[in-house]
Protein backbone atom coordinates (compact mmCIF):
# COMPACT_ATOMS: atom_id res chain seq x y z
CA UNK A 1 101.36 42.29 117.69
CA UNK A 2 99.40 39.31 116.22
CA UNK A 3 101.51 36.04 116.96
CA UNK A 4 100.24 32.43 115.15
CA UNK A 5 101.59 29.81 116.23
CA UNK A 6 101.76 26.72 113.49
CA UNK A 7 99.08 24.45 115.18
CA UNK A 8 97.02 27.39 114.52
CA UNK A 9 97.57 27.60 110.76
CA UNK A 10 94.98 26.37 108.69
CA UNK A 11 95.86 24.47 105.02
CA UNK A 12 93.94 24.07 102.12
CA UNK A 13 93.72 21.82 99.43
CA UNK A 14 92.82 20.81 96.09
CA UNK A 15 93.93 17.15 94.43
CA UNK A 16 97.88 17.64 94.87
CA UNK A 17 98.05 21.08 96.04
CA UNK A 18 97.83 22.09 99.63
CA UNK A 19 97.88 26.00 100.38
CA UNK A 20 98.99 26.82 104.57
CA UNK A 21 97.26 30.30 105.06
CA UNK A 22 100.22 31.33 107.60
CA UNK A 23 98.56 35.06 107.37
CA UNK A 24 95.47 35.67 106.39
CA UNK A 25 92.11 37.56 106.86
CA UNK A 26 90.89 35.04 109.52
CA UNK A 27 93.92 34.99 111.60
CA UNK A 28 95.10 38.43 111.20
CA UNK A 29 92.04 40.81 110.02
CA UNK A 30 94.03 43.86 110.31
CA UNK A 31 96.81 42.55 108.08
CA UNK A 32 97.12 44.29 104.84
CA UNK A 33 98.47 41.20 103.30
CA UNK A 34 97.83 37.38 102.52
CA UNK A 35 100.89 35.50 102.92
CA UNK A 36 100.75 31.48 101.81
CA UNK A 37 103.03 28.49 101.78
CA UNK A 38 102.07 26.21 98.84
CA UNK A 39 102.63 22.87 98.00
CA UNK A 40 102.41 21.11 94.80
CA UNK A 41 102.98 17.57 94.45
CA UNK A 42 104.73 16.54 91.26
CA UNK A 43 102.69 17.14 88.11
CA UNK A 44 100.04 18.89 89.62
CA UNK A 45 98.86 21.89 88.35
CA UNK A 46 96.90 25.24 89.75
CA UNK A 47 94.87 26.62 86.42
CA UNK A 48 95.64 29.97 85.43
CA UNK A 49 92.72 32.92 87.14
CA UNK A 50 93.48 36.23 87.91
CA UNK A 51 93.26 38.20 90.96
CA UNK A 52 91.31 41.77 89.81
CA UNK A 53 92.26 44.14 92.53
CA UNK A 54 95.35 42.05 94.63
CA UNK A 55 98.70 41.78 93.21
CA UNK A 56 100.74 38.65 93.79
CA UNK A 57 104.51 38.10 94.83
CA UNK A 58 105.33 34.49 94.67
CA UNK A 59 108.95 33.18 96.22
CA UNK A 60 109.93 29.56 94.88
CA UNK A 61 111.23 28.02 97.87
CA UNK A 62 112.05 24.24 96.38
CA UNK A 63 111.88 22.34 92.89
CA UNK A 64 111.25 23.90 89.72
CA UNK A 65 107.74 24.21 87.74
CA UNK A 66 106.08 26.17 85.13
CA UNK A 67 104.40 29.68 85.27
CA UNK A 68 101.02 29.60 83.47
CA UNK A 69 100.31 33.16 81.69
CA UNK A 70 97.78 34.72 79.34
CA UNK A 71 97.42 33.65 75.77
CA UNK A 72 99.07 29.82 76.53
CA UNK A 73 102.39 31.04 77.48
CA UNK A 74 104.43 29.74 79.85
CA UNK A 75 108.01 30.41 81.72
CA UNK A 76 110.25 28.83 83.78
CA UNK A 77 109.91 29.27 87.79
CA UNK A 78 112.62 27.17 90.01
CA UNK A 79 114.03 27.73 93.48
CA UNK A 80 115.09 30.84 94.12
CA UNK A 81 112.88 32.84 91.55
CA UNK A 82 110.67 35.49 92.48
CA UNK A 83 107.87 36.63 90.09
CA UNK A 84 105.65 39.60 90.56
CA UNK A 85 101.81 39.65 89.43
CA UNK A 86 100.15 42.75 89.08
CA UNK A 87 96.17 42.80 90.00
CA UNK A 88 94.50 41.18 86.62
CA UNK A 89 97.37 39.24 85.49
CA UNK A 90 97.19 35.87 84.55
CA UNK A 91 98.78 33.62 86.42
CA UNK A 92 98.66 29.54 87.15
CA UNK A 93 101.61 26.83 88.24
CA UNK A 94 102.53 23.24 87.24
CA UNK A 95 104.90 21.63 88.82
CA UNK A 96 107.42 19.57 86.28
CA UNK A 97 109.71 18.09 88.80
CA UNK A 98 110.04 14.74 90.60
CA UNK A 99 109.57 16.90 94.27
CA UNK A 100 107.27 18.79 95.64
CA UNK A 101 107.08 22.06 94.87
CA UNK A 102 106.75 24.80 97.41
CA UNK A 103 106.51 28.50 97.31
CA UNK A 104 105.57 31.52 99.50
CA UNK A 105 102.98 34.09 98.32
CA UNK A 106 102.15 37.62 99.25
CA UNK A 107 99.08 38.82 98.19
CA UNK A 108 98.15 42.50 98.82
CA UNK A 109 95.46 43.59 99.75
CA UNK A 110 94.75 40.35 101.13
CA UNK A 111 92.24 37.71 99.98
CA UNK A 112 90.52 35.13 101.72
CA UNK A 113 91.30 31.64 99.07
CA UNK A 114 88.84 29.40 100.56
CA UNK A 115 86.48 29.94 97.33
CA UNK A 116 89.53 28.44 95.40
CA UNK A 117 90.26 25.33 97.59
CA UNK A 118 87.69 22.43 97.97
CA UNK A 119 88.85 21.16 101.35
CA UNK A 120 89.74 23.22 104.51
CA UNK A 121 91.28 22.29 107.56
C-alpha cells in the first residue's frame, strides 16, 4: 500500500495553470498510472502536444472549457464530461469560463510532467 498524504503532493505550474501530481512516478514508482488534479484559471490555455506511448483520461470536475484537437478543431468539455485520448492524439485545454477550471487526469503508463511545467513545488 502506498499512502500520500496532501502535504506531500507536489503542484506544478505554468502562467494560470497549476497541475497537483496526487500520483505519480516520484511518489508512487510502482504505479502504473499518473493521476493529476489541474487547475486552469479563467482564459488560460494548455497548447495542444501529444503524449506518443501514454493514453489520457481526463474527468472535468468544475466549469466548462474547450478541448484543443488536431487540425484546429475544437469541442466542448464542461463538468461532468469525460474524454478519452489515445497515445498520439492531440490534445490541449482553454478554459472559457469566469471559474477556474479543474479536472482529474489518468495517464497510463505514467509520465513524469515536470518537462511540461516551468515551476515545481
Amino acid at each position: 500500500m502506498e499512502f500520500i498524504q496532501s502535504k506531500d503532493i507536489k503542484a506544478m505550474s505554468n502562467p494560470g495553470v497549476v497541475s497537483h501530481q496526487l500520483l505519480n512516478p516520484d511518489n508512487a514508482p510502482e504505479s502504473r498510472v499518473t493521476i493529476t488534479r489541474v487547475h486552469l484559471d479563467p482564459g488560460a490555455e494548455q497548447p495542444r502536444h501529444t503524449h506518443e506511448a501514454s493514453e489520457q483520461i481526463w474527468y472535468a470536475v468544475q466549469g466548462e472549457g474547450t478541448l484543443l484537437l488536431a487540425d484546429g478543431a475544437e469541442k466542448a468539455f464542461e463538468s461532468g464530461d469525460v474524454v478519452r485520448f489515445a497515445a498520439g492524439d492531440v490534445h490541449g485545454l482553454r478554459n472559457t469560463g469566469n471559474e477556474v477550471f479543474i479536472y482529474i487526469s489518468v495517464t497510463t503508463p505514467p509520465i513524469h510532467f515536470g518537462y511540461a511545467y516551468q515551476k515545481q513545488s
